[in-house]
Protein backbone atom coordinates (compact mmCIF):
# COMPACT_ATOMS: atom_id res chain seq x y z
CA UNK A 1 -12.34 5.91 -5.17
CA UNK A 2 -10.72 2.30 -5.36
CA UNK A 3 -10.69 0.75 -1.65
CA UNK A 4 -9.47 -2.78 -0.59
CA UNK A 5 -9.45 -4.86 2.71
CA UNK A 6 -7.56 -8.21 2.77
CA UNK A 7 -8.78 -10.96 5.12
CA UNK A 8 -7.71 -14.74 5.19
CA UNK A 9 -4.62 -14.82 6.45
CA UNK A 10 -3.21 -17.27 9.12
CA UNK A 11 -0.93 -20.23 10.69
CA UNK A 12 -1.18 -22.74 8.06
CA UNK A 13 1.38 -26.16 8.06
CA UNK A 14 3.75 -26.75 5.06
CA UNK A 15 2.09 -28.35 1.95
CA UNK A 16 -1.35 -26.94 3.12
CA UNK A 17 -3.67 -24.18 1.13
CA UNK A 18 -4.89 -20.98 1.90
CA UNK A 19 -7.30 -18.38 0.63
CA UNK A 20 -6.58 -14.84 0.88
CA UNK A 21 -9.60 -12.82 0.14
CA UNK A 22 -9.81 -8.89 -1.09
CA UNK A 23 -12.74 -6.56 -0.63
CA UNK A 24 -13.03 -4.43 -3.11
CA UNK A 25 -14.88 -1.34 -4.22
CA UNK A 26 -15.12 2.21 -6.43
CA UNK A 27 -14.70 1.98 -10.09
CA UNK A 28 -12.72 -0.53 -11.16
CA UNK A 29 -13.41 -1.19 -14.84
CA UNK A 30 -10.11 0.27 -15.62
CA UNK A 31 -7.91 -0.78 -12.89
CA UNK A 32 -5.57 -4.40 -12.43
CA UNK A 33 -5.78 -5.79 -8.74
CA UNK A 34 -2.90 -7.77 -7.53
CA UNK A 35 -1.30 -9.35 -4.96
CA UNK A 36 1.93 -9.01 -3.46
CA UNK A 37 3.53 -10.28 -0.89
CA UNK A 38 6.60 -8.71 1.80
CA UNK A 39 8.96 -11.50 3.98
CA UNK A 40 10.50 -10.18 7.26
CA UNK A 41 13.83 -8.07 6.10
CA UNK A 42 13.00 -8.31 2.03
CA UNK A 43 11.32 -6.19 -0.68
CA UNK A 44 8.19 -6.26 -1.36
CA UNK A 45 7.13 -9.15 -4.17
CA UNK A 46 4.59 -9.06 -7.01
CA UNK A 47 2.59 -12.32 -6.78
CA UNK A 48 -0.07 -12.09 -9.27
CA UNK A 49 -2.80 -9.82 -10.50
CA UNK A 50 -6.06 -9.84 -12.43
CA UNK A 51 -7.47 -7.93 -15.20
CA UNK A 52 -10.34 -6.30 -13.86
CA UNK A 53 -12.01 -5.22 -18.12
CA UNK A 54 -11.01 -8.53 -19.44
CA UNK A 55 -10.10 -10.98 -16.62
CA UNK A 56 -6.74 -12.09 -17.51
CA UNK A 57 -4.62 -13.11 -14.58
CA UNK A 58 -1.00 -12.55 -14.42
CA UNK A 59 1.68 -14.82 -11.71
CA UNK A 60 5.06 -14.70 -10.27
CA UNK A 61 7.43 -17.78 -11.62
CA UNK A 62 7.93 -18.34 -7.96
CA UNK A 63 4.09 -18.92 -7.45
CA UNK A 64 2.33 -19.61 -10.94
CA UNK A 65 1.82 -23.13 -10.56
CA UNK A 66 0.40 -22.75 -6.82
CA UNK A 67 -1.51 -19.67 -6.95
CA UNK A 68 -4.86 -19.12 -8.46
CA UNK A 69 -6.20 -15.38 -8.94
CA UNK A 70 -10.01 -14.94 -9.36
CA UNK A 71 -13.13 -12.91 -8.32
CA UNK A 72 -16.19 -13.75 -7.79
CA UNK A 73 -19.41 -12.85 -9.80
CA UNK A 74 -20.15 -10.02 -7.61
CA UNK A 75 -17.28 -8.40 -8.37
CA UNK A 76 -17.16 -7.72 -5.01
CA UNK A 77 -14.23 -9.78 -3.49
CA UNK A 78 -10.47 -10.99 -5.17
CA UNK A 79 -9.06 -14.42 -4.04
CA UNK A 80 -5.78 -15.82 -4.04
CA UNK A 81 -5.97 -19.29 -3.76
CA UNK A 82 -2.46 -20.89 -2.75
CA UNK A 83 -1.59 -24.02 -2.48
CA UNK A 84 1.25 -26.61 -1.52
CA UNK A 85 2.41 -24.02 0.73
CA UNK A 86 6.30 -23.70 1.75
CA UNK A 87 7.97 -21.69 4.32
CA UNK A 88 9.53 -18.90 1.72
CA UNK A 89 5.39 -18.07 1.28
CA UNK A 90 5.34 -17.02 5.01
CA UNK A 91 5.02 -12.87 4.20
CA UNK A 92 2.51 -10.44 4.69
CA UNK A 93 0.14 -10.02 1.71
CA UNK A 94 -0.94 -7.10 0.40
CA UNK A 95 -3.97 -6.55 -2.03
CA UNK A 96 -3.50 -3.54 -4.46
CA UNK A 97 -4.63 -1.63 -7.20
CA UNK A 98 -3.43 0.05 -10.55
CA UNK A 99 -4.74 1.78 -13.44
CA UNK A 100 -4.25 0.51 -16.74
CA UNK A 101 -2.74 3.93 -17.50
CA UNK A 102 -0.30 3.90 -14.37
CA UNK A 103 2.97 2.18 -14.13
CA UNK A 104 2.89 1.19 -10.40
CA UNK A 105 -0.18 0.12 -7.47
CA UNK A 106 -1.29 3.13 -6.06
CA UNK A 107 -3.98 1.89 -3.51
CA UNK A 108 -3.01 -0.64 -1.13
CA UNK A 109 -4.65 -2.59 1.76
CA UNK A 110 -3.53 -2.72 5.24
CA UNK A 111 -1.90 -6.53 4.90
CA UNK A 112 -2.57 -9.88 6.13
CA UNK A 113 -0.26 -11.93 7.61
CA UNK A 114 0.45 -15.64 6.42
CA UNK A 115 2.56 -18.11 7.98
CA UNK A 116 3.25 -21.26 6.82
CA UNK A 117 4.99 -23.36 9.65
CA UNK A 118 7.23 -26.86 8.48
């Protein structure tokens, strides 16, 4: 069974980085992790995800040339490095997971807030 745990989260200034970090653990040789994101009063938002069989990393337009998506060799832990923050990237951020043969993220961490303050 896939289970994740985000941690990293917090009150960072306008034009500053942040790394989000995502235990992870079951079998995941099959399985995409990603990240998404949810603002106060909007839909949840696909930010980017990782290949977990052949490491390719997918991004959001709206993040692409900010965000960086990688584990480490352990294979223990997903990051999302983000940087040149802006307000609009204040959300909570979820880490998830998905089956190459599903459609949609059907495990889900609890969330970690990010705020990004001007």
């Amino acid at each position: 069974q896939v289970q994740l745990e985000e941690s990293g989260g917090g009150l960072v200034q306008a034009g500053g980085s942040l790394r989000l970090s995502c235990a992870v653990s079951g079998p995941l040789s099959r399985y995409f992790i990603g990240w998404f994101r949810q603002a106060p009063e909007m839909e949840r938002e696909f930010v980017a995800a990782l290949s977990w069989s052949d490491g390719n990393t997918y991004y959001a337009d709206s993040v692409k040339d900010r965000a960086t998506i990688s584990r480490d060799n352990a294979e223990t832990m997903v990051y999302l490095q983000m940087d040149n923050l802006k307000s609009a990237d204040t959300a909570v951020y979820y880490c998830a997971a998905r089956h190459e043969r599903l459609g949609r993220y059907t495990v889900w961490g609890q969330g970690t807030q990010v705020t990004v303050s001007s």
